[in-house]
PDB file of N, CA and C in Angstrom:
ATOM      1  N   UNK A   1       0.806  -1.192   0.000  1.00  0.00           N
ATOM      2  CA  UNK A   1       0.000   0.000   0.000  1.00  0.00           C
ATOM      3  C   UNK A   1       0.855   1.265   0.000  1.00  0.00           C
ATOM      4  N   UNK A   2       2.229   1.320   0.124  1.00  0.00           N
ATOM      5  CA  UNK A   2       3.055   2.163   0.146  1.00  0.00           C
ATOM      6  C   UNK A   2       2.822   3.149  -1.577  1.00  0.00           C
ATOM      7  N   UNK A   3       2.367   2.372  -2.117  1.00  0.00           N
ATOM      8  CA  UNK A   3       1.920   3.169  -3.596  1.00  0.00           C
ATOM      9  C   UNK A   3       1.025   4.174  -3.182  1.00  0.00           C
ATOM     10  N   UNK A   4       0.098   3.930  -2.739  1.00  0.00           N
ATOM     11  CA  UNK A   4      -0.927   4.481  -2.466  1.00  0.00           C
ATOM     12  C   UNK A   4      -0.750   5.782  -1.452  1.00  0.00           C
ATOM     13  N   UNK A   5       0.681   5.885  -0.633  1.00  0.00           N
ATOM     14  CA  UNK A   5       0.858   7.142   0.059  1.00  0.00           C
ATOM     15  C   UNK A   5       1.043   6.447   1.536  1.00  0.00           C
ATOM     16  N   UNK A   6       0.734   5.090   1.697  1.00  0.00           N
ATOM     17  CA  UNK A   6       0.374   4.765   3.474  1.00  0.00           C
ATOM     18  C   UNK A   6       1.987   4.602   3.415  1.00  0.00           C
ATOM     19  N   UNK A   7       2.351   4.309   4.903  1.00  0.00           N
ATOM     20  CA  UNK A   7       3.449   4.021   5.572  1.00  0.00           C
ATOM     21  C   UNK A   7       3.144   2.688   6.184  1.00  0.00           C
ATOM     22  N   UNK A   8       3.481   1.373   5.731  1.00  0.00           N
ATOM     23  CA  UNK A   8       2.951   0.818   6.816  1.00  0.00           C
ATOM     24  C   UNK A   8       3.837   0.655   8.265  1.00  0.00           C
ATOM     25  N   UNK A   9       2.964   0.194   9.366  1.00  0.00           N
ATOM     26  CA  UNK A   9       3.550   0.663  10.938  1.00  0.00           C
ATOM     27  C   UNK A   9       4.566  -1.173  10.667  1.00  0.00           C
ATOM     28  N   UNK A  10       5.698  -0.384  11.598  1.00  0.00           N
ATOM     29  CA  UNK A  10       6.515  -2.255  11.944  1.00  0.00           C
ATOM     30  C   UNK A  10       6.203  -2.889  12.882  1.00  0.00           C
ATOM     31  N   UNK A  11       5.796  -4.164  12.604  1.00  0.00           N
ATOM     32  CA  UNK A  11       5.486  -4.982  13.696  1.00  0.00           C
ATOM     33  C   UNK A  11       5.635  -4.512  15.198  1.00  0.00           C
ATOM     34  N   UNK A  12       5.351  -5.171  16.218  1.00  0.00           N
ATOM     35  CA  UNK A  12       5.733  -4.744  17.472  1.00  0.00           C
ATOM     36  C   UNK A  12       6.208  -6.071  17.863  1.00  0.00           C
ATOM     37  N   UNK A  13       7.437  -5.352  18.943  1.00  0.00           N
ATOM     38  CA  UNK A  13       7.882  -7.178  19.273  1.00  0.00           C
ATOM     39  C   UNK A  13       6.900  -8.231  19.865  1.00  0.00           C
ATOM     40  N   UNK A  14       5.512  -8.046  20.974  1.00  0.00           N
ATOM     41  CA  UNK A  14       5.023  -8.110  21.433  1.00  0.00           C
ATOM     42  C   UNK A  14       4.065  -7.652  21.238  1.00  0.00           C
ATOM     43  N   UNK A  15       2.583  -8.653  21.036  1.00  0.00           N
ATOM     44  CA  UNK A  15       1.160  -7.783  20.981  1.00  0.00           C
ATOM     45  C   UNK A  15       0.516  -7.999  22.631  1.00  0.00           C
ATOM     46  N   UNK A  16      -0.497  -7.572  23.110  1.00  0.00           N
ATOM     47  CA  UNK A  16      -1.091  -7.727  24.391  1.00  0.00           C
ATOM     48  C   UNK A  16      -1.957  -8.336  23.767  1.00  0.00           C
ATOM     49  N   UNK A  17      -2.302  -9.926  23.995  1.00  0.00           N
ATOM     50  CA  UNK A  17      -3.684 -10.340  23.952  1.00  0.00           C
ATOM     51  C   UNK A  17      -4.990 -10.148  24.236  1.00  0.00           C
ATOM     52  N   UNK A  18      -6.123  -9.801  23.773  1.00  0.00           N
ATOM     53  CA  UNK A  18      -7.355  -9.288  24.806  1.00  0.00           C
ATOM     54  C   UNK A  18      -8.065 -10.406  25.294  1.00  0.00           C
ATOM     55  N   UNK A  19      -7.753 -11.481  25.474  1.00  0.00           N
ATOM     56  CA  UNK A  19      -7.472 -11.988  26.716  1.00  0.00           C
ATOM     57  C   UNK A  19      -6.462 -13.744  26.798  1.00  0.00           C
ATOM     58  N   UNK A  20      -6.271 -14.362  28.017  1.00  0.00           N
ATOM     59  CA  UNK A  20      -5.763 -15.339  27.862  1.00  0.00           C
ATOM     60  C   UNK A  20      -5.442 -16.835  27.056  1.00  0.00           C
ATOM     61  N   UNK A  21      -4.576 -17.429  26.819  1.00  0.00           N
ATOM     62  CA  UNK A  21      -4.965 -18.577  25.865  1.00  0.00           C
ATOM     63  C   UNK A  21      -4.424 -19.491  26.468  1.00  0.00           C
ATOM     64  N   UNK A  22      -5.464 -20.035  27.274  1.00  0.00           N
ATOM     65  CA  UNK A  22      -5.412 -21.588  27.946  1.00  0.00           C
ATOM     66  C   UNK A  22      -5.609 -22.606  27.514  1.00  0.00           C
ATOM     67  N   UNK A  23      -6.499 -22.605  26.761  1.00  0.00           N
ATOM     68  CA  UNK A  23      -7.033 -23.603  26.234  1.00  0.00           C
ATOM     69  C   UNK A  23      -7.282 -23.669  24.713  1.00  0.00           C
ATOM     70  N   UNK A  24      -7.505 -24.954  24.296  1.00  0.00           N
ATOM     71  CA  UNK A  24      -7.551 -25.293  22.725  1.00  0.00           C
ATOM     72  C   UNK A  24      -9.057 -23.962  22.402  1.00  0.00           C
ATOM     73  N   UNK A  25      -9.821 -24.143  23.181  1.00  0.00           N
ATOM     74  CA  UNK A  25     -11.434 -23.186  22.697  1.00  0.00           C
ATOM     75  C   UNK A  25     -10.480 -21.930  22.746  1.00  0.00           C
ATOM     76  N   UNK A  26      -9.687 -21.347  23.755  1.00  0.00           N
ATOM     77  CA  UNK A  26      -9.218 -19.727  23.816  1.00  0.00           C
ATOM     78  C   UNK A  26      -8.513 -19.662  22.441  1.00  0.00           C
ATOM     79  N   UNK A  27      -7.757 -20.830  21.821  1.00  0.00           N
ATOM     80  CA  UNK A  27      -7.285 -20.434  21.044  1.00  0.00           C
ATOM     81  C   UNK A  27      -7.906 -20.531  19.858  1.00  0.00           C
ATOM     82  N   UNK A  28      -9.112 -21.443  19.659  1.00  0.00           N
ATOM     83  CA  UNK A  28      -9.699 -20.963  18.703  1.00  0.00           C
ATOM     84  C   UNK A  28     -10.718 -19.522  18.418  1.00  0.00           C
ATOM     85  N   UNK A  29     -10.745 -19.374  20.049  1.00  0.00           N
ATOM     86  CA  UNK A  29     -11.526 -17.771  20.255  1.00  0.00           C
ATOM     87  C   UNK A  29     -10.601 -16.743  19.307  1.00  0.00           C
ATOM     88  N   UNK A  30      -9.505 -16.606  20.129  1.00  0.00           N
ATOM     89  CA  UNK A  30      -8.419 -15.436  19.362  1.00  0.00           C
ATOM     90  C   UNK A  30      -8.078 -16.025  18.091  1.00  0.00           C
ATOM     91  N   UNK A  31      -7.984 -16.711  17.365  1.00  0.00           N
ATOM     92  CA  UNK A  31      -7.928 -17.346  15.999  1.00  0.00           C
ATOM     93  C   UNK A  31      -9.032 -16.641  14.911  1.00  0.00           C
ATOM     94  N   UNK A  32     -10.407 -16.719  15.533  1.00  0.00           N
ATOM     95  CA  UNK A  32     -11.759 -15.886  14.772  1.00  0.00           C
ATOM     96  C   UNK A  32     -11.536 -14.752  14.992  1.00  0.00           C
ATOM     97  N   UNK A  33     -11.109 -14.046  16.354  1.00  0.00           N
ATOM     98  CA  UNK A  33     -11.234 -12.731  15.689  1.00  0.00           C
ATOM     99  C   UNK A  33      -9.870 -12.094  15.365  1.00  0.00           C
ATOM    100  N   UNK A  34      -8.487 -12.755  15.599  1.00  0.00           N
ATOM    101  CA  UNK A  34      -7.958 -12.106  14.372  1.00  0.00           C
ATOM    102  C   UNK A  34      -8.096 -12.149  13.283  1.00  0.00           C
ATOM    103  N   UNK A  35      -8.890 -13.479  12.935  1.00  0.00           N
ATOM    104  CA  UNK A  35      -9.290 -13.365  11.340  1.00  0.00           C
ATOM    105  C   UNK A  35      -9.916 -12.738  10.665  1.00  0.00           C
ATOM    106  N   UNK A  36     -11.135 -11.998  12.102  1.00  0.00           N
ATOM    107  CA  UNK A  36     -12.775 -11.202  11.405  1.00  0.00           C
ATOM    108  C   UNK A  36     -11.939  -9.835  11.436  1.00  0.00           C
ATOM    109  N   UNK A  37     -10.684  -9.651  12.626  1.00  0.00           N
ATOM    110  CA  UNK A  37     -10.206  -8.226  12.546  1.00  0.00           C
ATOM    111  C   UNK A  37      -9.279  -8.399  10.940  1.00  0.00           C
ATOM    112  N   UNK A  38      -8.839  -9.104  10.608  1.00  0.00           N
ATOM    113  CA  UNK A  38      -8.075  -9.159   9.269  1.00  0.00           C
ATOM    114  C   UNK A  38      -9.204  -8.806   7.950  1.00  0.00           C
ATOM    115  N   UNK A  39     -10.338  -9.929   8.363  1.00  0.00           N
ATOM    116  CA  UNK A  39     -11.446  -9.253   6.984  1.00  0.00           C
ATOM    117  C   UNK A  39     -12.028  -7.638   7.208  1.00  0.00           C
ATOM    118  N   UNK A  40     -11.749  -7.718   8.148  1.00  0.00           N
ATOM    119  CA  UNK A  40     -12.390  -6.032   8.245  1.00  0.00           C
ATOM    120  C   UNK A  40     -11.458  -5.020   7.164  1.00  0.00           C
ATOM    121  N   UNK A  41      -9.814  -5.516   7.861  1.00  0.00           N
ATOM    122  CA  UNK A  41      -8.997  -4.513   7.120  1.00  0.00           C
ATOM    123  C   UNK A  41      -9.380  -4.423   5.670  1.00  0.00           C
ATOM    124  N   UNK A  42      -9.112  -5.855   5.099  1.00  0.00           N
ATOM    125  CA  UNK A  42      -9.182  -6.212   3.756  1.00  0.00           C
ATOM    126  C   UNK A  42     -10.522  -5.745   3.532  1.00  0.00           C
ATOM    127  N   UNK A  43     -11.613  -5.254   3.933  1.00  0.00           N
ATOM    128  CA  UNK A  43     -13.061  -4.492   3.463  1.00  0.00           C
ATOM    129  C   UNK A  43     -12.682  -3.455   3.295  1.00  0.00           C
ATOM    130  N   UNK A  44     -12.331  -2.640   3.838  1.00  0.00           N
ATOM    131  CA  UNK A  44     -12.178  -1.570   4.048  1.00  0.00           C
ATOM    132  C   UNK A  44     -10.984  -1.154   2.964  1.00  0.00           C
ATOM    133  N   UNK A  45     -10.184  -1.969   2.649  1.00  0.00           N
ATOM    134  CA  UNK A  45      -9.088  -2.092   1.586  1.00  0.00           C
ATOM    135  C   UNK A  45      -9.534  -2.203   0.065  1.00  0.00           C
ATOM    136  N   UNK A  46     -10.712  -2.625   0.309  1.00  0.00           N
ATOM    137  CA  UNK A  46     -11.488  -2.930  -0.994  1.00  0.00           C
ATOM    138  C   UNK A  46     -12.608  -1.709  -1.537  1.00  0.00           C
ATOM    139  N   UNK A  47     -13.050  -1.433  -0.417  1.00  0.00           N
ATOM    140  CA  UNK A  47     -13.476  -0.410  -0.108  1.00  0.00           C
ATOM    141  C   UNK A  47     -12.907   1.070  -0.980  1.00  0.00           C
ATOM    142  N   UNK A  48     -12.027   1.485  -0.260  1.00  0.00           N
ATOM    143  CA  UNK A  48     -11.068   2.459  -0.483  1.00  0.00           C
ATOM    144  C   UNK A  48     -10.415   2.205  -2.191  1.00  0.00           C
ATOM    145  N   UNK A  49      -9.848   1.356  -2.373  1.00  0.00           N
ATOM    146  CA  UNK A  49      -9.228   0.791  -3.997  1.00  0.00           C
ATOM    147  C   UNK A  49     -10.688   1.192  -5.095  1.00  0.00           C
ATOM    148  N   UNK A  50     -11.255   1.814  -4.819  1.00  0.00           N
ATOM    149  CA  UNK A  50     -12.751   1.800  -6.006  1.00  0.00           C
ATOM    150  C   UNK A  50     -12.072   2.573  -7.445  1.00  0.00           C
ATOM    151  N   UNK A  51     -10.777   3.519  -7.590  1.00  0.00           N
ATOM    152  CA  UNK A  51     -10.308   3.785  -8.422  1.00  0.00           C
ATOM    153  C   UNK A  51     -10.135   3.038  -9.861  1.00  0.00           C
ATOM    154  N   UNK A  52     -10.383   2.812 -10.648  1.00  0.00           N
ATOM    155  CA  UNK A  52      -9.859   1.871 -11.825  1.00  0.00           C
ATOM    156  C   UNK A  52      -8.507   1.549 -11.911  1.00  0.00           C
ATOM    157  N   UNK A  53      -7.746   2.760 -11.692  1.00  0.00           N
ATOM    158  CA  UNK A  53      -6.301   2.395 -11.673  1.00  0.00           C
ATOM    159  C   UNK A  53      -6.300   1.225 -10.761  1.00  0.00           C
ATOM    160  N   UNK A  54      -6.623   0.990  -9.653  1.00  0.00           N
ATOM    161  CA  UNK A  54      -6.528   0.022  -8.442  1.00  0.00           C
ATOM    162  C   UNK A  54      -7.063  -0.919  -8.430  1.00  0.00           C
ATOM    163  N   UNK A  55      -7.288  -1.282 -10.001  1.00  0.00           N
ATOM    164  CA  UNK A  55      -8.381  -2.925 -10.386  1.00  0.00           C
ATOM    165  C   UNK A  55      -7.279  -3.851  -9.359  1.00  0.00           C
ATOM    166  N   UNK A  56      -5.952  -3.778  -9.980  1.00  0.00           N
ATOM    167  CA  UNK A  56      -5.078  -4.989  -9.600  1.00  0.00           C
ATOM    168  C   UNK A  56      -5.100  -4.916  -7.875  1.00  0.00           C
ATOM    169  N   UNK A  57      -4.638  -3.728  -7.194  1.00  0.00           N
ATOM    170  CA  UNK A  57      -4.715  -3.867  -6.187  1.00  0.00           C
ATOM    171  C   UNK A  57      -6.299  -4.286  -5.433  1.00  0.00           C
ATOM    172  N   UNK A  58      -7.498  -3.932  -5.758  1.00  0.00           N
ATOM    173  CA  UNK A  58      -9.063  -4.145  -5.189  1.00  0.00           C
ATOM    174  C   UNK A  58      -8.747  -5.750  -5.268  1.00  0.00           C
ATOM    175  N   UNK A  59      -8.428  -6.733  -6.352  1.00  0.00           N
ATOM    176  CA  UNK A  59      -8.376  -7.902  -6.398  1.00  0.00           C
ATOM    177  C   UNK A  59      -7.365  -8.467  -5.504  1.00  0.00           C
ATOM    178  N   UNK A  60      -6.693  -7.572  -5.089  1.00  0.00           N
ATOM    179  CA  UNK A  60      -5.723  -8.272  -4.003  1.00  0.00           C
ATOM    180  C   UNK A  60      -6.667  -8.292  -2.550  1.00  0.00           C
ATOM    181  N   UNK A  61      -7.208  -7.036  -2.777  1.00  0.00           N
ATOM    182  CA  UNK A  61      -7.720  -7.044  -1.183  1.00  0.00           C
ATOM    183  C   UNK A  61      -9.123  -7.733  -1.253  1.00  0.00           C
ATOM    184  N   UNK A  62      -9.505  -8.045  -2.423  1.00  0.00           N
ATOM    185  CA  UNK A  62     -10.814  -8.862  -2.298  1.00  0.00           C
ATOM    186  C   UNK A  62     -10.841 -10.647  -1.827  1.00  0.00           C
ATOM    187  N   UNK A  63      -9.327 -10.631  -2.682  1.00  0.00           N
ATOM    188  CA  UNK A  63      -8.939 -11.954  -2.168  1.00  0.00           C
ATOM    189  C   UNK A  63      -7.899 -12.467  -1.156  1.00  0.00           C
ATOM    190  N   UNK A  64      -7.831 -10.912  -0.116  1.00  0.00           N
ATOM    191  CA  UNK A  64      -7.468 -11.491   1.282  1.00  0.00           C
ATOM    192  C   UNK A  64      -8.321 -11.451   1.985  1.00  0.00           C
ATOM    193  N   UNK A  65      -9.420 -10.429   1.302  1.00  0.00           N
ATOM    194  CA  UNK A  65     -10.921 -10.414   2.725  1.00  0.00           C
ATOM    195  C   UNK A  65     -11.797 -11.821   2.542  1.00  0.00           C
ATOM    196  N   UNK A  66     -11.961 -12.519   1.464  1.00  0.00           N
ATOM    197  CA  UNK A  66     -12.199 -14.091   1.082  1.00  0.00           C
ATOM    198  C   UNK A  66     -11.134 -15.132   1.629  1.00  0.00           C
ATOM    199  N   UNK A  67     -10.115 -14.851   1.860  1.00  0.00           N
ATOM    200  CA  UNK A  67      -9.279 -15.881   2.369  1.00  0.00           C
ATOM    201  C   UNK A  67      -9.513 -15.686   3.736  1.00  0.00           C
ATOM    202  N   UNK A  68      -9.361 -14.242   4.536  1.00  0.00           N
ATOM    203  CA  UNK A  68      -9.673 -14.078   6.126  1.00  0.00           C
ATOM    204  C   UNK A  68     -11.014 -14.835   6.734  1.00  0.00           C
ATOM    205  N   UNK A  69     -12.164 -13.960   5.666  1.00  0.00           N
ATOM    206  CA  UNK A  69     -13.345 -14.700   5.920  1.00  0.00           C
ATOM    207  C   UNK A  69     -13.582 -16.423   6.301  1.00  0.00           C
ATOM    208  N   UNK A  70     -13.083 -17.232   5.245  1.00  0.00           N
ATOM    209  CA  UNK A  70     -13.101 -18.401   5.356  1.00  0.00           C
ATOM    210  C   UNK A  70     -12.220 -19.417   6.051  1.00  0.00           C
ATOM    211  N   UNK A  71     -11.119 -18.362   6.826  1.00  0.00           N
ATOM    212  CA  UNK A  71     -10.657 -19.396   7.705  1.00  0.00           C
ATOM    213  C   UNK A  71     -11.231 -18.836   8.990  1.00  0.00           C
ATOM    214  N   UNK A  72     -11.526 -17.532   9.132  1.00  0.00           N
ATOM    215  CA  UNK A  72     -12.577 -17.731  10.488  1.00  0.00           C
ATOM    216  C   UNK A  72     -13.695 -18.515  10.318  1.00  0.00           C
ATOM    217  N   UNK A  73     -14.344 -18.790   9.280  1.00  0.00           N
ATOM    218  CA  UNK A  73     -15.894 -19.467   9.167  1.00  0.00           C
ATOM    219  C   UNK A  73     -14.872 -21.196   9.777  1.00  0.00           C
ATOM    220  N   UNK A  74     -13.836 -21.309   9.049  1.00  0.00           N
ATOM    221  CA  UNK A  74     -13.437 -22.652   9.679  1.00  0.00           C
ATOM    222  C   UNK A  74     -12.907 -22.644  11.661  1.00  0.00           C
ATOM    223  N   UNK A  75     -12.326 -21.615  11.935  1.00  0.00           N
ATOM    224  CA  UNK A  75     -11.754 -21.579  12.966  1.00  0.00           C
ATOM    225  C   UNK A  75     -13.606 -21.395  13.962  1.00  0.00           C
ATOM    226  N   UNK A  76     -14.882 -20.408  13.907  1.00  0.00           N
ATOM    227  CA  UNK A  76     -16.115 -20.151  14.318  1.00  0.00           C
ATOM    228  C   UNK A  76     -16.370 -21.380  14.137  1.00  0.00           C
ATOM    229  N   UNK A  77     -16.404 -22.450  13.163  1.00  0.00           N
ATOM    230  CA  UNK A  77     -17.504 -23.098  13.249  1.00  0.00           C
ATOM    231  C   UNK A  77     -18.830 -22.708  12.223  1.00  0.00           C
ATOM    232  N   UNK A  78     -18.775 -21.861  11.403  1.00  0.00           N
ATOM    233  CA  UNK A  78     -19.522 -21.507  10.756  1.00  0.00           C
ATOM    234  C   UNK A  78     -19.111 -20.150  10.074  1.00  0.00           C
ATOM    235  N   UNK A  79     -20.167 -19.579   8.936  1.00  0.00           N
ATOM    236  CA  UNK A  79     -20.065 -18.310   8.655  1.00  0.00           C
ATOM    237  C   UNK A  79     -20.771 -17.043   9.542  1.00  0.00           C
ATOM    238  N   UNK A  80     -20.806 -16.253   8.954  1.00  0.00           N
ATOM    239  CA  UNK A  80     -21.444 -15.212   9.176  1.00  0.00           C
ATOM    240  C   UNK A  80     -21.461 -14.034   8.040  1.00  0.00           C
ATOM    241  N   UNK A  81     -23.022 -13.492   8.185  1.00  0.00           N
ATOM    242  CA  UNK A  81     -23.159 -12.334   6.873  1.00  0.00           C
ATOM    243  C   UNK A  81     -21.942 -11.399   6.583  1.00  0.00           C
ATOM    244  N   UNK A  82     -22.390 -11.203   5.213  1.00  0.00           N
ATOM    245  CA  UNK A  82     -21.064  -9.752   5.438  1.00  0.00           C
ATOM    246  C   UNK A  82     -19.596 -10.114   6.319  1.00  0.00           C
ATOM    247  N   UNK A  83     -18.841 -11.046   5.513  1.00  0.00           N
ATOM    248  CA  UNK A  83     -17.479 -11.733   6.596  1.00  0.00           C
ATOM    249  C   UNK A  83     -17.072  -9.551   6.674  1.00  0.00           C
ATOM    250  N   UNK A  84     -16.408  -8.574   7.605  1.00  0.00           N
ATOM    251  CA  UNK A  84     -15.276  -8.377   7.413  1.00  0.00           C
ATOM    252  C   UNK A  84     -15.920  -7.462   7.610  1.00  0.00           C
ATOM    253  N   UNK A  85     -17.316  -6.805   7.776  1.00  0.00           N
ATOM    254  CA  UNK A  85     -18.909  -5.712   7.675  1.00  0.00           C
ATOM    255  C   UNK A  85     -19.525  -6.125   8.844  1.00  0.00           C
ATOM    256  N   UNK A  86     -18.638  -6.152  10.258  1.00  0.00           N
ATOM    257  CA  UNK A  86     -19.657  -6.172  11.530  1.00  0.00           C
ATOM    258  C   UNK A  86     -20.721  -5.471  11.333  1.00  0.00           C
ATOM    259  N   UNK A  87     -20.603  -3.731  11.043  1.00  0.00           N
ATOM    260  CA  UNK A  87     -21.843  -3.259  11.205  1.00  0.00           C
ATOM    261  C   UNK A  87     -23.193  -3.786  10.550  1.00  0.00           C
ATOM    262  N   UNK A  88     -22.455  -4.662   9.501  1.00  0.00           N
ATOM    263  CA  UNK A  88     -23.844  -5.064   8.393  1.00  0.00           C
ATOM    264  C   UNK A  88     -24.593  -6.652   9.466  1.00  0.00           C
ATOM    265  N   UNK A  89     -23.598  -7.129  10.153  1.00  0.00           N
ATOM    266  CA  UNK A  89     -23.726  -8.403  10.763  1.00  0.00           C
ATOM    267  C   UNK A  89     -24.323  -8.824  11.845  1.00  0.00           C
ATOM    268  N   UNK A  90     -24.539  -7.337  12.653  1.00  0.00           N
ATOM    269  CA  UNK A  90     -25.153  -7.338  13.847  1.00  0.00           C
ATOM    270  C   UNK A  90     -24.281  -7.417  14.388  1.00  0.00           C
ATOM    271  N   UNK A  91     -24.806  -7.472  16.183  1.00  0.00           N
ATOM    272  CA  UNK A  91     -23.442  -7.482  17.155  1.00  0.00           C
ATOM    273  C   UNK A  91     -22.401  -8.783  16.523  1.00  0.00           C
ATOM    274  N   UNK A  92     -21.084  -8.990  16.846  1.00  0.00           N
ATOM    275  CA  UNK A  92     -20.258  -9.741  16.638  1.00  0.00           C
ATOM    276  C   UNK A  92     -19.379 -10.476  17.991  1.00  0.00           C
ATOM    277  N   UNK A  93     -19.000 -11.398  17.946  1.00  0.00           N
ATOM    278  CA  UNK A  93     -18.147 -11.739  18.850  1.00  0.00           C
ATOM    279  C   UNK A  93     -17.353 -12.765  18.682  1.00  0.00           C
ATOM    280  N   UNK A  94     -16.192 -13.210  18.833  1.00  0.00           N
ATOM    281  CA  UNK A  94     -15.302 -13.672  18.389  1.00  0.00           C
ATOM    282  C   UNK A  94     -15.968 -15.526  18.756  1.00  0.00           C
ATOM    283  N   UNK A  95     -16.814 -16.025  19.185  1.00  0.00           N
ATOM    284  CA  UNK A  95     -17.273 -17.314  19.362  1.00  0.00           C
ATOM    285  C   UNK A  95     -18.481 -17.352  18.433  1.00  0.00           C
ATOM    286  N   UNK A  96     -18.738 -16.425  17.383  1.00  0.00           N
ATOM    287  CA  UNK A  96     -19.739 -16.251  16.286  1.00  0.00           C
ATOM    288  C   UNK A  96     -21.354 -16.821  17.221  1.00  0.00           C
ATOM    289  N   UNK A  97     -21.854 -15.849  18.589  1.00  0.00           N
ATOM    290  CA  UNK A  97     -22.955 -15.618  19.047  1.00  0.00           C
ATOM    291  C   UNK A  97     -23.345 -14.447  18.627  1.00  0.00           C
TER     292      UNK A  97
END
């Protein structure tokens, strides 16, 4: 995205989890929603790319918000509307209630 004018930020050595991972379920908890927080980006990436010049790039971000989507639908247990479009989805939560 550096074409586009962004900077992207460098990793951090360390993220803070929002919350613990004890167990095989915690880790499939934090598994869905880094994935639903990943389709969000990639919406919003797709979103933004509406330019023509940015056919090639929109297809990049269409087919990371389809790849995010579908490994949370595998990691949830299911899908949900609008992968990556909480607001379109209703409340959200990372155990897809």
């Amino acid at each position: 995205m550096q074409r586009l004018g962004a900077e992207p930020v460098p990793p951090a050595a360390a993220y803070a989890l929002p919350a613990p991972v004890r167990t095989a379920a915690d880790a499939r908890t934090l598994l869905t929603l880094l994935e639903e927080r990943l389709a969000a980006v990639w919406a919003d990436a797709v979103a933004d790319l509406g330019r023509p010049a940015d056919r090639d790039l929109r297809r990049q971000a269409a087919d990371g918000l389809a790849d995010a989507a579908v490994a949370a639908a595998r990691w949830r247990g299911g899908s949900v509307p609008f992968p990556g479009l909480p607001e379109r989805s209703g409340p959200a939560s990372a155990d897809g209630s």
